[in-house]
Protein backbone atom coordinates (compact mmCIF):
# COMPACT_ATOMS: atom_id res chain seq x y z
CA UNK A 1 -13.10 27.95 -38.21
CA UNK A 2 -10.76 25.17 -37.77
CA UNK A 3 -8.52 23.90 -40.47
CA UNK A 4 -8.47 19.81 -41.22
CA UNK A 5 -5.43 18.42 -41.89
CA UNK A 6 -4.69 16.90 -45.40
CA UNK A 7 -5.23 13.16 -45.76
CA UNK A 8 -1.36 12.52 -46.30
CA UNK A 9 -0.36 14.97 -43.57
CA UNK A 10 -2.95 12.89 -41.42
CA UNK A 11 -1.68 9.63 -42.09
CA UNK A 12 2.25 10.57 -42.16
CA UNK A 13 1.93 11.99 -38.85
CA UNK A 14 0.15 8.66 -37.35
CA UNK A 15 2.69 6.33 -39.12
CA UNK A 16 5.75 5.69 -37.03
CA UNK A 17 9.09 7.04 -38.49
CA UNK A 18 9.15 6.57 -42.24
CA UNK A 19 12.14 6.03 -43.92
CA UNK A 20 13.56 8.46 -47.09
CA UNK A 21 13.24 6.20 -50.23
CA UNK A 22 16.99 6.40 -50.45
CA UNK A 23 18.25 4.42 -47.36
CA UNK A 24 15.48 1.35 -48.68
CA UNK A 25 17.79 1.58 -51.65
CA UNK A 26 21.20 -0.09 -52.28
CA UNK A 27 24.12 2.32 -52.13
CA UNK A 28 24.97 4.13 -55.75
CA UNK A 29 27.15 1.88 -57.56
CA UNK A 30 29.93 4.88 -57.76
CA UNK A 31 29.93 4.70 -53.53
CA UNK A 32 29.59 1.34 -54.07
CA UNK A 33 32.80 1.23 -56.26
CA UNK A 34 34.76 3.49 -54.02
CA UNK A 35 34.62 1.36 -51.12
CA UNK A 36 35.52 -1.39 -52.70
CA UNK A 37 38.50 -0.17 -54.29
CA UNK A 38 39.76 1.08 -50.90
CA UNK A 39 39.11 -2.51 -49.69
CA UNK A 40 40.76 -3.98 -52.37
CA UNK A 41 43.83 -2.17 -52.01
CA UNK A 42 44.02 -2.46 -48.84
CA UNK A 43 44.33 -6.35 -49.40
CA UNK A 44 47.00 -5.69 -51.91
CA UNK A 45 49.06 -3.34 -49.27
CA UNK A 46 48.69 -6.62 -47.15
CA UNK A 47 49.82 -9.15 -50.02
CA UNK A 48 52.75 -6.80 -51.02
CA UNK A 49 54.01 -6.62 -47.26
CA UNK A 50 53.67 -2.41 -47.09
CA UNK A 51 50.67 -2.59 -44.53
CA UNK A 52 50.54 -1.82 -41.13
CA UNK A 53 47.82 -1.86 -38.36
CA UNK A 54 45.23 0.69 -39.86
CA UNK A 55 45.50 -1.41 -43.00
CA UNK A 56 44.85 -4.75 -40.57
CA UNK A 57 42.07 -2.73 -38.87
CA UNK A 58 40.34 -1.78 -42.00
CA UNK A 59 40.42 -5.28 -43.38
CA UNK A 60 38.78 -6.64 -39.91
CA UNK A 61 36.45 -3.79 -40.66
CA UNK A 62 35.74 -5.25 -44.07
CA UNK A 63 35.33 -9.15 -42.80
CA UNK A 64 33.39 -8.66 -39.91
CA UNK A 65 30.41 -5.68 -41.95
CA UNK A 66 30.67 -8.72 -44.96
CA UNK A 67 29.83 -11.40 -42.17
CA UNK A 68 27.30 -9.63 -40.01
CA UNK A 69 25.48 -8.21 -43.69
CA UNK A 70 25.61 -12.16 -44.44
CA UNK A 71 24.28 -13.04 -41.21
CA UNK A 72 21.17 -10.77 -42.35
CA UNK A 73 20.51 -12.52 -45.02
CA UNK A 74 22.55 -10.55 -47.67
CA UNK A 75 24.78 -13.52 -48.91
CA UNK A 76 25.06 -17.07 -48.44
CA UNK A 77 28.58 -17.57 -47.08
CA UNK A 78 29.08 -20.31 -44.44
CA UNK A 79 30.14 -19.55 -41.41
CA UNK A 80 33.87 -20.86 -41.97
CA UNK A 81 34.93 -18.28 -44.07
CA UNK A 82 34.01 -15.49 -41.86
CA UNK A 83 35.82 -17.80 -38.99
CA UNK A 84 39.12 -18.35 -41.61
CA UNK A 85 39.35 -15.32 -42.25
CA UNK A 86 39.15 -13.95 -38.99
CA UNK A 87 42.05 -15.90 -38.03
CA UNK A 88 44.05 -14.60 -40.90
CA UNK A 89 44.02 -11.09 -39.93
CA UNK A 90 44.17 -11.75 -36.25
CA UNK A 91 47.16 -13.55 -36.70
CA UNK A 92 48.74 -10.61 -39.21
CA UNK A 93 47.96 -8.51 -36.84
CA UNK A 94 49.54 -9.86 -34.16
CA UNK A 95 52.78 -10.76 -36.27
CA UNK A 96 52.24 -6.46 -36.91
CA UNK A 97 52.91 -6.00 -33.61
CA UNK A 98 56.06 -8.24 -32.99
CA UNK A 99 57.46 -7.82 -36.13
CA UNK A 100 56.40 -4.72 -37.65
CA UNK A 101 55.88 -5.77 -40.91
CA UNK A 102 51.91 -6.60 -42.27
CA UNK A 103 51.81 -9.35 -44.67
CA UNK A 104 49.57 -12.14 -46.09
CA UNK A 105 50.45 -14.87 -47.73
CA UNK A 106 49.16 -16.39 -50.97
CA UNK A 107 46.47 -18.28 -49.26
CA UNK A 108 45.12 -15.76 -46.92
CA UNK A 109 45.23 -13.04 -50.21
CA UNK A 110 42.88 -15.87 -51.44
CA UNK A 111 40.90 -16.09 -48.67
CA UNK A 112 40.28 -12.30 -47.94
CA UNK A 113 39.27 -12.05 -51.85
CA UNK A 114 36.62 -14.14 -51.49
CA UNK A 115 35.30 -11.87 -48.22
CA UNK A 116 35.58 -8.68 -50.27
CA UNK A 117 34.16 -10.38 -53.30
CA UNK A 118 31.11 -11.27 -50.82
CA UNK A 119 31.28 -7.45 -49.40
CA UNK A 120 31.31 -6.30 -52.98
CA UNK A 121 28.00 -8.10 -53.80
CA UNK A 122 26.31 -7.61 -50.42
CA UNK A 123 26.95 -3.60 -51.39
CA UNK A 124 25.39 -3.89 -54.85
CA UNK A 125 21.95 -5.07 -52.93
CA UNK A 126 21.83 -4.20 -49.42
CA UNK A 127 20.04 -1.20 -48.94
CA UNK A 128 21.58 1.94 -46.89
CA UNK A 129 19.64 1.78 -44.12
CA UNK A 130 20.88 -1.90 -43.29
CA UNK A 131 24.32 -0.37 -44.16
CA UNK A 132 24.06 1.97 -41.47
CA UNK A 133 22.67 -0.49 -38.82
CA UNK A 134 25.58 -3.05 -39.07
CA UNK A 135 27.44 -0.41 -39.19
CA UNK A 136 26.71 0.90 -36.08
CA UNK A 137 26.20 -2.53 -34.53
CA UNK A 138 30.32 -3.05 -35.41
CA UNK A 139 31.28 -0.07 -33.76
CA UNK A 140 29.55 -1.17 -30.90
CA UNK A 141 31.13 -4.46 -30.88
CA UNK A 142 34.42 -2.92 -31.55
CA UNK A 143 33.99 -0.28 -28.59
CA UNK A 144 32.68 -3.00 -26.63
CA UNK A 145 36.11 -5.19 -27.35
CA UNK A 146 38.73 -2.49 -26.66
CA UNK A 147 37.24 -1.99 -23.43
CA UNK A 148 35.67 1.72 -24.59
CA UNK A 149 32.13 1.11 -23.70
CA UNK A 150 29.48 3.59 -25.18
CA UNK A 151 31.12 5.70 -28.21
CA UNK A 152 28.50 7.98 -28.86
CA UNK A 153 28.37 8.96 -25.10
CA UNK A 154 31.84 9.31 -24.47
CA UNK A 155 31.98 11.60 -27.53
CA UNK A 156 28.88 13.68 -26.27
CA UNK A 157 29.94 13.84 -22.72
């Protein structure tokens, strides 16, 4: 005698990859809280002039998940803050390198806030699986921009 499979086993199996509940929901606000405070001080290590490159990198980090989240819809930046600030932390980065010392000044602090205010909101309503995906799309673009190639492959290999 053959066994028939339950309606919901039926249909889950024929329905392509569901997600868990979790990752269509926005990140707990205590995650949610924790990355922003690393943010945040990381823009104050910046302001106060005891940064270096990791703290540059992580703020790049910050401004380009906040302006490819926005580019999804979540937010309604325009496209010259994302630009501005770019070339705030490109050009602290590069002063990093010939000078050694990571600073912003009052108007790039400014700036910077607003992109991690924007990040802060975009994590109160963007749910984890879009989290992941940009994610994964910046690390791609970052690979892709140092010249690495494939990350996961290299990695694996």
């Amino acid at each position: 005698m053959t066994r028939k499979a339950s309606p919901t086993r039926a249909a889950s199996a024929k329905s392509p990859r569901r997600r868990p509940k979790a990752m269509l929901r926005p990140i707990v606000p205590a995650k949610a809280g924790e990355i922003s405070l690393d943010y945040h001080m990381t823009l104050e290590a910046l302001r106060s002039g005891v940064a270096n490159q990791y703290h540059v990198g992580s703020m790049a980090q910050a401004i380009y998940m906040a302006m490819l989240l926005n580019q999804r819809g979540y937010g309604s930046a325009v496209p010259e803050l994302f630009r501005d600030a770019e070339g705030v932390i490109l050009r602290c980065r590069q002063a990093g390198l010939d000078t050694g010392i990571c600073v912003v000044d009052h108007d790039a602090y400014a700036l910077l806030g607003q992109v991690l205010t924007l990040f802060d909101q975009q994590l109160a309503v963007t749910p984890v699986g879009e989290l992941i995906a940009v994610n994964a799309k910046l690390k791609t673009l970052f690979s892709a921009a140092n010249g690495h190639g494939d990350v996961d492959s290299e990695n694996t290999a």
